[in-house]
N, C-alpha and C. Protein backbone atom coordinates (compact mmCIF):
# COMPACT_ATOMS: atom_id res chain seq x y z
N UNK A 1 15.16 6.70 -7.50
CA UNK A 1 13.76 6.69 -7.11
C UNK A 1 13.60 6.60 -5.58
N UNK A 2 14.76 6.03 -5.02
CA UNK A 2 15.10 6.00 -3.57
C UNK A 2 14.46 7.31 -3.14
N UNK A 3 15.69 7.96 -3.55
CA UNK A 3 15.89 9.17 -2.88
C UNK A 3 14.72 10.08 -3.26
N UNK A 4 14.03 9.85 -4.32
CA UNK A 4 12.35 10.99 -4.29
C UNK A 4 11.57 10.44 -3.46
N UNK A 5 10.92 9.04 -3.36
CA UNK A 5 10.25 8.42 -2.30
C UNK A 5 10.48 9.06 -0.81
N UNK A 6 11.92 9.42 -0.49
CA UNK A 6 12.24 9.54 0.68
C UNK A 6 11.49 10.99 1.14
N UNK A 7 10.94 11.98 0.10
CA UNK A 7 10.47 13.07 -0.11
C UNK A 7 9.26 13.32 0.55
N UNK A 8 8.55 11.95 0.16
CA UNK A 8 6.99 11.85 0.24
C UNK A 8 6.76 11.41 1.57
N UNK A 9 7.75 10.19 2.36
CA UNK A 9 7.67 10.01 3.52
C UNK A 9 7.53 11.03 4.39
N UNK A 10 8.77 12.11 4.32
CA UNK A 10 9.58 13.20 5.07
C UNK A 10 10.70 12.47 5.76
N UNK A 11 11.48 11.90 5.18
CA UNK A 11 12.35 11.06 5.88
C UNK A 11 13.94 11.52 5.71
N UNK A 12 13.91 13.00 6.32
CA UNK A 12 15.07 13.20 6.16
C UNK A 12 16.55 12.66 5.93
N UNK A 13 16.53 11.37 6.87
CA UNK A 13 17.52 10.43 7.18
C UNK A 13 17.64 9.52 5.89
N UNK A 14 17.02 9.46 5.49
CA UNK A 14 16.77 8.48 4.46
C UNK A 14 16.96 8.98 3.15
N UNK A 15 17.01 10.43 2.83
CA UNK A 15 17.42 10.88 1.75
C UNK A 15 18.79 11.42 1.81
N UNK A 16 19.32 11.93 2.92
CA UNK A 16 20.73 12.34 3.30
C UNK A 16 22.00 11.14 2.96
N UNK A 17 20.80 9.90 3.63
CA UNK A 17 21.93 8.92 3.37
C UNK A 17 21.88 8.38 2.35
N UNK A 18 21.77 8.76 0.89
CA UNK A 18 22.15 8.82 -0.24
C UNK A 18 23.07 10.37 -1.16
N UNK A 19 22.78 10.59 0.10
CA UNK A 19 24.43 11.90 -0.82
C UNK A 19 25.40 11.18 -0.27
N UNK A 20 26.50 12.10 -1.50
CA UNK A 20 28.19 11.77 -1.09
C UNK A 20 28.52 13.08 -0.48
N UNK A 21 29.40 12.40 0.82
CA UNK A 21 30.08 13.72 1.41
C UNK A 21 30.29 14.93 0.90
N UNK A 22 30.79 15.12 -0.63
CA UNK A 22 31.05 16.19 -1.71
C UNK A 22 30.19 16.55 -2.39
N UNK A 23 28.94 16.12 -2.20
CA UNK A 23 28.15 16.20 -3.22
C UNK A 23 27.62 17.68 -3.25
N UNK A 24 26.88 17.91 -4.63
CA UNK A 24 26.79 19.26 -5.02
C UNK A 24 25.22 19.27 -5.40
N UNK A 25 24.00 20.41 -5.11
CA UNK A 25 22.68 20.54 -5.70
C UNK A 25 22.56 21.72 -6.02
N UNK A 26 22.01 21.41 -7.39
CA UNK A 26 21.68 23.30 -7.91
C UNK A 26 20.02 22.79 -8.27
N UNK A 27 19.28 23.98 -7.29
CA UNK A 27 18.08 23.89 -7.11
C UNK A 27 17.42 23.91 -8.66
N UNK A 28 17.90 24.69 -9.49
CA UNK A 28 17.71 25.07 -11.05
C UNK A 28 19.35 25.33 -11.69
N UNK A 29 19.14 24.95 -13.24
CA UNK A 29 20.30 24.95 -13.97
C UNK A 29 20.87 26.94 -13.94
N UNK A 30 19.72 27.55 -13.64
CA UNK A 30 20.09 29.09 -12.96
C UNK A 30 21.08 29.45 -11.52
N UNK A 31 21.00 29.02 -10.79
CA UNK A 31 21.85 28.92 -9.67
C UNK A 31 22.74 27.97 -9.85
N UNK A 32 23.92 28.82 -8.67
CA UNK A 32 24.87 28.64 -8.38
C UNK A 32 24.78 26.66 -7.52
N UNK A 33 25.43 25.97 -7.55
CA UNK A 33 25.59 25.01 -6.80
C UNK A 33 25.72 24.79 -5.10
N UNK A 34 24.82 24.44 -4.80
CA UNK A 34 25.65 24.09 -3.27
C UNK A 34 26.64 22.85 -3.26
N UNK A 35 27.48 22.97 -2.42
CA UNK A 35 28.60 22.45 -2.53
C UNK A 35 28.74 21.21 -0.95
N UNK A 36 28.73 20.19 -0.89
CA UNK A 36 28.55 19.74 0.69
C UNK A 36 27.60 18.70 1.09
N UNK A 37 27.61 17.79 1.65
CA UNK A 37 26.29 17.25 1.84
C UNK A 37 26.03 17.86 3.38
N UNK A 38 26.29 18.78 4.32
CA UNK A 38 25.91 19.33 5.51
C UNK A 38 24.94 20.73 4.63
N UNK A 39 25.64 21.04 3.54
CA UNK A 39 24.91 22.62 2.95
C UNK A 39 23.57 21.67 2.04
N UNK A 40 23.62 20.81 1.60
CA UNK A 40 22.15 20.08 0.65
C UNK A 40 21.11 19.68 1.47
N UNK A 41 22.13 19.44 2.92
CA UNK A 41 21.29 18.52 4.12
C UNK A 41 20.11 19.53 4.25
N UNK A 42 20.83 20.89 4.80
CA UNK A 42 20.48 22.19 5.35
C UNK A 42 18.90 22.33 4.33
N UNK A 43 19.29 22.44 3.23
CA UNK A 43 18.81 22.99 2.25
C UNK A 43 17.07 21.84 2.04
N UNK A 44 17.94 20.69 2.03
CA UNK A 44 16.86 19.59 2.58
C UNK A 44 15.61 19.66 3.11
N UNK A 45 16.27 20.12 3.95
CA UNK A 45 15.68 20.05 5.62
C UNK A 45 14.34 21.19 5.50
N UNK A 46 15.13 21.92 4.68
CA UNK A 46 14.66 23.80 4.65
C UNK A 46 13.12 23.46 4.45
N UNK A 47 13.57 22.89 3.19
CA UNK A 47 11.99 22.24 2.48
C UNK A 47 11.13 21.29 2.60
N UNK A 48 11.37 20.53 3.46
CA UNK A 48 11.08 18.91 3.19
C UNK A 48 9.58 19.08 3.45
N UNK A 49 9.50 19.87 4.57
CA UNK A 49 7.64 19.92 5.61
C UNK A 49 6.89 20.22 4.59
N UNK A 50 7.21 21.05 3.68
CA UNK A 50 6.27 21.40 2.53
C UNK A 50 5.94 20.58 1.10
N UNK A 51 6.96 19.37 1.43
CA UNK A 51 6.41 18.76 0.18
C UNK A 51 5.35 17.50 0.92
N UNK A 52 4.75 17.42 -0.28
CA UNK A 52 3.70 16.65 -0.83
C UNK A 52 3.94 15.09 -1.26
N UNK A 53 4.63 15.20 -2.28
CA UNK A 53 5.11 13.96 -3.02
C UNK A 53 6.33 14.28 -3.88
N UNK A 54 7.09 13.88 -3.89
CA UNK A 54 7.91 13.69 -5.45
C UNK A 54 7.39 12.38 -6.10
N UNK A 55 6.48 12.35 -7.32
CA UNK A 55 6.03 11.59 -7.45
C UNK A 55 6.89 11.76 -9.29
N UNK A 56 7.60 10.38 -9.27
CA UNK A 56 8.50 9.96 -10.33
C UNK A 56 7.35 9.83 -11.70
N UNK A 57 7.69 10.64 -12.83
CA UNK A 57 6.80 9.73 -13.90
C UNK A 57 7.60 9.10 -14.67
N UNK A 58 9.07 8.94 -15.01
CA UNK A 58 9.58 7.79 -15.43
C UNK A 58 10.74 8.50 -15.42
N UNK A 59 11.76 7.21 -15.50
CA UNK A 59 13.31 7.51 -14.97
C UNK A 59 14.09 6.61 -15.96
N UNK A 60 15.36 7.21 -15.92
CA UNK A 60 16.34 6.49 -17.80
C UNK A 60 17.56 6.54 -16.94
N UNK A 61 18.48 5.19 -16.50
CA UNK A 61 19.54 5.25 -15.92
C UNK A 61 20.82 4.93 -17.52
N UNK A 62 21.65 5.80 -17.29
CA UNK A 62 22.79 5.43 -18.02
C UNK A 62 24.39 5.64 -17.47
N UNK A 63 24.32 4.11 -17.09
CA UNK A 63 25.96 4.43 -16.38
C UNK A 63 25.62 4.98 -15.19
N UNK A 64 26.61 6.10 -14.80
CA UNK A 64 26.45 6.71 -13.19
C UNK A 64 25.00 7.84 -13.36
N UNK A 65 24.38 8.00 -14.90
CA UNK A 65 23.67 9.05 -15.11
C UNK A 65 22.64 8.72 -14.84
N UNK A 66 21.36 9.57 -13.97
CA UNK A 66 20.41 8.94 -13.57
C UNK A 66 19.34 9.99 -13.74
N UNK A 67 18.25 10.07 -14.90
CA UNK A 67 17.44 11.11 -15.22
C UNK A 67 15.64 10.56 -14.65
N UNK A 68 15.13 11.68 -14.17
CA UNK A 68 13.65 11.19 -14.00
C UNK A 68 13.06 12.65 -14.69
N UNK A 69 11.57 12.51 -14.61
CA UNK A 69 10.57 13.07 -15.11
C UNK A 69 9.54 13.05 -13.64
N UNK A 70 8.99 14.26 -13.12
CA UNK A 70 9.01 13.73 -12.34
C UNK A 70 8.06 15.50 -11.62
N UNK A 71 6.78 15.09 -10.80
CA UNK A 71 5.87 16.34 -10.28
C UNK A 71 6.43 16.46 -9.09
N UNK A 72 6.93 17.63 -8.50
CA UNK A 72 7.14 18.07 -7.32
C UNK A 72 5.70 18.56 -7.02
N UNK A 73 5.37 18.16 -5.71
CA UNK A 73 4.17 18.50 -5.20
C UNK A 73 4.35 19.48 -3.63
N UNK A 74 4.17 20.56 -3.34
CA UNK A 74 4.40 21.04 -2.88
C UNK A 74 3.05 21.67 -1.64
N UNK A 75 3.36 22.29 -0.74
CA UNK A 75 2.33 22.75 0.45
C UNK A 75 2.56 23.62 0.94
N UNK A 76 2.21 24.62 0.84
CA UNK A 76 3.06 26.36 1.38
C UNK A 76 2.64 26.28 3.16
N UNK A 77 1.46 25.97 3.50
CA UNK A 77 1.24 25.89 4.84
C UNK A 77 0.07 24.88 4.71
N UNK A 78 -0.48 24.56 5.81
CA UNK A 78 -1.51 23.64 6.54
C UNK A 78 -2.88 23.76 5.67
N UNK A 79 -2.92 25.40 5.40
CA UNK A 79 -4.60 26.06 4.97
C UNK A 79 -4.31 26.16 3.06
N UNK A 80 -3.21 26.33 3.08
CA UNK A 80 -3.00 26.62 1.49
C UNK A 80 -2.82 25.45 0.57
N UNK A 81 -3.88 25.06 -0.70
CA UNK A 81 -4.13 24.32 -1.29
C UNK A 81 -2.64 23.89 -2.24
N UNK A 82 -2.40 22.40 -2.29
CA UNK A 82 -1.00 21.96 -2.86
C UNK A 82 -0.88 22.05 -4.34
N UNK A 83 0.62 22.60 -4.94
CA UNK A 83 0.86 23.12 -5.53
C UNK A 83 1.92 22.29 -6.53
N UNK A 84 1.31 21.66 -8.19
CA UNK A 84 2.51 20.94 -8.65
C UNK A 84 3.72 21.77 -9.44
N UNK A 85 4.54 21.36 -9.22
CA UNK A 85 6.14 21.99 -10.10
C UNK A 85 6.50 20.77 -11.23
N UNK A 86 6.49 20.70 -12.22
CA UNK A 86 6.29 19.55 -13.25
C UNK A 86 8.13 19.78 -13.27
N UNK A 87 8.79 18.73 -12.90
CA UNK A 87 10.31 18.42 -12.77
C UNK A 87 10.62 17.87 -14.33
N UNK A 88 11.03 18.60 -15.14
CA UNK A 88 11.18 18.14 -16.86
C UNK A 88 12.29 17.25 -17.02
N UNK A 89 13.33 17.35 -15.96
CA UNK A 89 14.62 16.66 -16.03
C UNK A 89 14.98 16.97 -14.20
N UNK A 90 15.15 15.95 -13.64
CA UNK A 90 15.95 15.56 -12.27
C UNK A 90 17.46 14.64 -12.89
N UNK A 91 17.92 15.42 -13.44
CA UNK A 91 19.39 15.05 -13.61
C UNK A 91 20.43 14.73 -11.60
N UNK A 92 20.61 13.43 -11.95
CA UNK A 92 21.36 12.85 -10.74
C UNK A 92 22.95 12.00 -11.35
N UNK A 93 24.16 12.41 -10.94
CA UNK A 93 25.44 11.51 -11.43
C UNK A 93 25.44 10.60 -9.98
N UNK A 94 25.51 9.55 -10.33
CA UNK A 94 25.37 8.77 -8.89
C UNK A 94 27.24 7.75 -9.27
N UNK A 95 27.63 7.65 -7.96
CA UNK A 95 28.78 6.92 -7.96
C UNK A 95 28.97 6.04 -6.53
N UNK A 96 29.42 4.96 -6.44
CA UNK A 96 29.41 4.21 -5.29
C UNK A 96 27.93 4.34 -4.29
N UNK A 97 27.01 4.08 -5.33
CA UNK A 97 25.49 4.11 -5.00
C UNK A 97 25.30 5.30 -4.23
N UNK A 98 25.90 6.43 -4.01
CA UNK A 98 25.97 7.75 -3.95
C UNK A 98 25.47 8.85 -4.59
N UNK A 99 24.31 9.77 -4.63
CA UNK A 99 24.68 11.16 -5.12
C UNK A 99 25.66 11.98 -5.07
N UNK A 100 26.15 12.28 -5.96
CA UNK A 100 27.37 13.28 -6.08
C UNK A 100 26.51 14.42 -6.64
N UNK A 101 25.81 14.38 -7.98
CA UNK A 101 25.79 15.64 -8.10
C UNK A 101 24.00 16.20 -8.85
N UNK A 102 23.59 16.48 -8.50
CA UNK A 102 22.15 17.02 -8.67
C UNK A 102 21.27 17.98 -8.91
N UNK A 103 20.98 17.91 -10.31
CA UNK A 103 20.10 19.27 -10.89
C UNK A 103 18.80 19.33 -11.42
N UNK A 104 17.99 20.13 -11.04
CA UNK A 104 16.98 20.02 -11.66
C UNK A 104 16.05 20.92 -12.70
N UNK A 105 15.63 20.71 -13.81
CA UNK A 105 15.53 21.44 -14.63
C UNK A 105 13.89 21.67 -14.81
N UNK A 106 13.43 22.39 -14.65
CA UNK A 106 11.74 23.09 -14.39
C UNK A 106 11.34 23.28 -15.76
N UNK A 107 10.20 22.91 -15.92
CA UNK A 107 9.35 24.01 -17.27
C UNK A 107 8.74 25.06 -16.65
N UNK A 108 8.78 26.15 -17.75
CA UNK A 108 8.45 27.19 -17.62
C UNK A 108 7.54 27.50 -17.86
């Protein structure tokens, strides 16, 4: 929940420093993985100005497995009205209070 909060701030720093060096994000269970926390950073970064909120609607930890439910809220520019992405599964494996590995699964 850290690391979505860190979304809504824009606090780049603050969400980076919850990946693991190795860690891996596949934007959708359709793509390929990025591989890196300098390539997730990137990828991060890409997007961050345009979100809105990651606003959590409930989260189920098991073990290193860490699932939320959860509206991506989004902002294409300054003039264009914000836009929700309903997050059905934010699948996170977390280890040594680390992200390692991170997917997220969209409704369609």
């Amino acid at each position: 929940n850290d690391f979505c909060a860190a979304f809504g701030r824009k606090d780049l720093n603050g969400a980076v420093s919850l990946l693991a060096e190795d860690c891996s994000y596949r934007v959708t269970h359709t793509q390929p993985p990025l591989t890196g926390k300098e390539a997730v950073s990137e990828t991060i970064e890409g997007f961050m100005e345009r979100v809105v909120d990651f606003k959590v609607l409930s989260t189920v930890a098991i073990g290193p497995l860490v699932l939320n439910e959860r509206d991506d809220i989004f902002q294409a520019s300054a003039t264009a009205p914000a836009g929700t992405y309903r997050v059905a599964a934010g699948l996170f494996f977390v280890e040594n209070g680390k992200i390692v590995e991170w997917t997220d699964y969209f409704l369609t």
